[in-house]
C-alpha atoms as a PDB file:
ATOM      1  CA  UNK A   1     120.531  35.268 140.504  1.00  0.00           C
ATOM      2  CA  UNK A   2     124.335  35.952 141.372  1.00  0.00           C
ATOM      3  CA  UNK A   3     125.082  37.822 144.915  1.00  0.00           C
ATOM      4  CA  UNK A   4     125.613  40.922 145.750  1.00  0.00           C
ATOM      5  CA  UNK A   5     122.792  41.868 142.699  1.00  0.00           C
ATOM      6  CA  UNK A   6     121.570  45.177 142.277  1.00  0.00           C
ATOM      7  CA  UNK A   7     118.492  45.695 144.567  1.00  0.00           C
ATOM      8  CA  UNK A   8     115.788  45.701 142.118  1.00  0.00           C
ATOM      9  CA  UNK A   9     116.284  42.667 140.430  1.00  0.00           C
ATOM     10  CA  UNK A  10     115.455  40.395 143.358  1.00  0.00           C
ATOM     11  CA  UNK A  11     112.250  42.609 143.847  1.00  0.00           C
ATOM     12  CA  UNK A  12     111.469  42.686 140.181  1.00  0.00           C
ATOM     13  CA  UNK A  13     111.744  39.115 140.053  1.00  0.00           C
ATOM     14  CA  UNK A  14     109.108  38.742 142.989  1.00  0.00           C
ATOM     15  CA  UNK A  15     106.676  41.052 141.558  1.00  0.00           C
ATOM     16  CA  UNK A  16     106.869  38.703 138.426  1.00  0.00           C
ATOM     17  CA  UNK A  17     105.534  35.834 140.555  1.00  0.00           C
ATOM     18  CA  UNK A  18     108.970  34.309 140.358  1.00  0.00           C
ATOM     19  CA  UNK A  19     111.720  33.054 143.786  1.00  0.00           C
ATOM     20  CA  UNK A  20     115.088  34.341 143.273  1.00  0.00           C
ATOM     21  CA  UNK A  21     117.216  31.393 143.845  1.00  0.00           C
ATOM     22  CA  UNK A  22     120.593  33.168 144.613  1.00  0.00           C
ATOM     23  CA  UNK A  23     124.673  31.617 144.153  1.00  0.00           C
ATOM     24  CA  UNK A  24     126.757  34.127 146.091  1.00  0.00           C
ATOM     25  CA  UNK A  25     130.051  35.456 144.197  1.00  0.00           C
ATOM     26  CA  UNK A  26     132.905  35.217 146.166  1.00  0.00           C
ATOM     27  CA  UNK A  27     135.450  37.705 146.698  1.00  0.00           C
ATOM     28  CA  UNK A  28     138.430  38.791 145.755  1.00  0.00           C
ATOM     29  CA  UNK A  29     137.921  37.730 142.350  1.00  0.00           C
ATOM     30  CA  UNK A  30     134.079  37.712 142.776  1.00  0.00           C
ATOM     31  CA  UNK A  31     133.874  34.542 141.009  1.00  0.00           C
ATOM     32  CA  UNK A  32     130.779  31.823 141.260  1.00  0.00           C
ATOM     33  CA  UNK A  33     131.226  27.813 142.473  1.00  0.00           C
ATOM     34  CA  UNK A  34     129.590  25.854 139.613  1.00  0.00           C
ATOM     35  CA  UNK A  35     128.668  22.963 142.635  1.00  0.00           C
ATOM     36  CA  UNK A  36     126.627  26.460 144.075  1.00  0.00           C
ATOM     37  CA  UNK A  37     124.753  27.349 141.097  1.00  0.00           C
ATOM     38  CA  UNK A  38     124.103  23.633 140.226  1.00  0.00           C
ATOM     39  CA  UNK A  39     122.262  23.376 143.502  1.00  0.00           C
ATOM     40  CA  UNK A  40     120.461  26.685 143.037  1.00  0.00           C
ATOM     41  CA  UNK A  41     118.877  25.186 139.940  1.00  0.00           C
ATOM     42  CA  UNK A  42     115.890  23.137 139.984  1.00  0.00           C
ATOM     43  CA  UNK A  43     112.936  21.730 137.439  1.00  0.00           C
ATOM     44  CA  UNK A  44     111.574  25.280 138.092  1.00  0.00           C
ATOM     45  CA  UNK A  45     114.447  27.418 137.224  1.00  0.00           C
ATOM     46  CA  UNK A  46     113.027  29.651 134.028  1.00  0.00           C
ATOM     47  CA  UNK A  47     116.298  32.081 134.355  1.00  0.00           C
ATOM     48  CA  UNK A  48     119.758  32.266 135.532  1.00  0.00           C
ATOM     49  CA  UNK A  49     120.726  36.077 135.717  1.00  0.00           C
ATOM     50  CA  UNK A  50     124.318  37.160 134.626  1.00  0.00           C
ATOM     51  CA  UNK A  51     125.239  40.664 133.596  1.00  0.00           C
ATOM     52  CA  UNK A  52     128.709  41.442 132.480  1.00  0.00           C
ATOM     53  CA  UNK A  53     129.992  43.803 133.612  1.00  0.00           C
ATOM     54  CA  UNK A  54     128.458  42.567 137.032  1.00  0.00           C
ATOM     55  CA  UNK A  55     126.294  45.064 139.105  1.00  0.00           C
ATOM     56  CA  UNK A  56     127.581  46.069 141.766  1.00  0.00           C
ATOM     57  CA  UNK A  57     131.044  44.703 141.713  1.00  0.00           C
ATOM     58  CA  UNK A  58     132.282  45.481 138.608  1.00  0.00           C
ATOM     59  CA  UNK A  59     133.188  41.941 137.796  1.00  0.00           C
ATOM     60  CA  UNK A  60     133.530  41.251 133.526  1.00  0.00           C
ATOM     61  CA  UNK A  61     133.056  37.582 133.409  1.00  0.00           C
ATOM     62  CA  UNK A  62     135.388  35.728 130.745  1.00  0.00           C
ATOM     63  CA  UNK A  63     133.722  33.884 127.821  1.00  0.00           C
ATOM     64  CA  UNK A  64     134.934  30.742 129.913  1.00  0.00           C
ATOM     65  CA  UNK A  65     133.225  32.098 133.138  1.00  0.00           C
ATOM     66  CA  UNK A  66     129.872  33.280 131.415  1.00  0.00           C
ATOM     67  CA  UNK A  67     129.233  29.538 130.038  1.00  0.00           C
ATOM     68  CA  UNK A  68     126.486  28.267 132.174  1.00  0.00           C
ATOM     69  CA  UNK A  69     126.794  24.129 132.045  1.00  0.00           C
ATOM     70  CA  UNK A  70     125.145  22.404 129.974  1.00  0.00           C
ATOM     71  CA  UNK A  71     124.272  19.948 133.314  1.00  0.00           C
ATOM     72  CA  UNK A  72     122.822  22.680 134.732  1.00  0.00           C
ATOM     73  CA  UNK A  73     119.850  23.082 132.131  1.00  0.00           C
ATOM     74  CA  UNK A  74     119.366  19.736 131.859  1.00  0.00           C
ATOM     75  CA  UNK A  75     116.765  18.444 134.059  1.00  0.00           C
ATOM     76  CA  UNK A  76     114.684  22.038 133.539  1.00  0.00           C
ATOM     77  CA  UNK A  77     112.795  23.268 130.819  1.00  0.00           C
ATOM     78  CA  UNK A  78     114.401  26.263 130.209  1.00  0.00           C
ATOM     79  CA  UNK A  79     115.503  27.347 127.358  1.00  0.00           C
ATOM     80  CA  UNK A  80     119.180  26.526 126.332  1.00  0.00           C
END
């Protein structure tokens, strides 16, 4: 789940039994370190979160910028 996230989603996530793993978007551009979200993503990960436009920045993610990695799915069972 991408930081600053709309409030519910981290306590929707938690009522579903699941722990929000968060990658923190960095200002000005608000974008996301790929070595960040790599490390927030473990055998357990069922979800990575990204809404375009982003809540509550604003940010539109490019086509480019909305591709998670491949690497990043691999070692989970999630679905890709």
């Amino acid at each position: 789940m991408f930081e600053p996230s709309y409030d519910s989603y981290a306590a929707c996530a938690s009522m579903a039994g699941a722990v929000p793993r968060l990658v923190r978007l960095h200002p000005p551009d608000w974008a996301y370190d790929a070595d960040e979200l790599d490390a927030a993503i473990g055998p357990r990960t069922r979800l990575v979160l990204l809404n375009s436009p982003h809540n509550p920045t604003g940010k539109v993610f490019t086509r480019k910028s909305s591709r998670i990695s491949p690497s990043c799915a691999a070692p989970t069972t999630s679905w890709r």
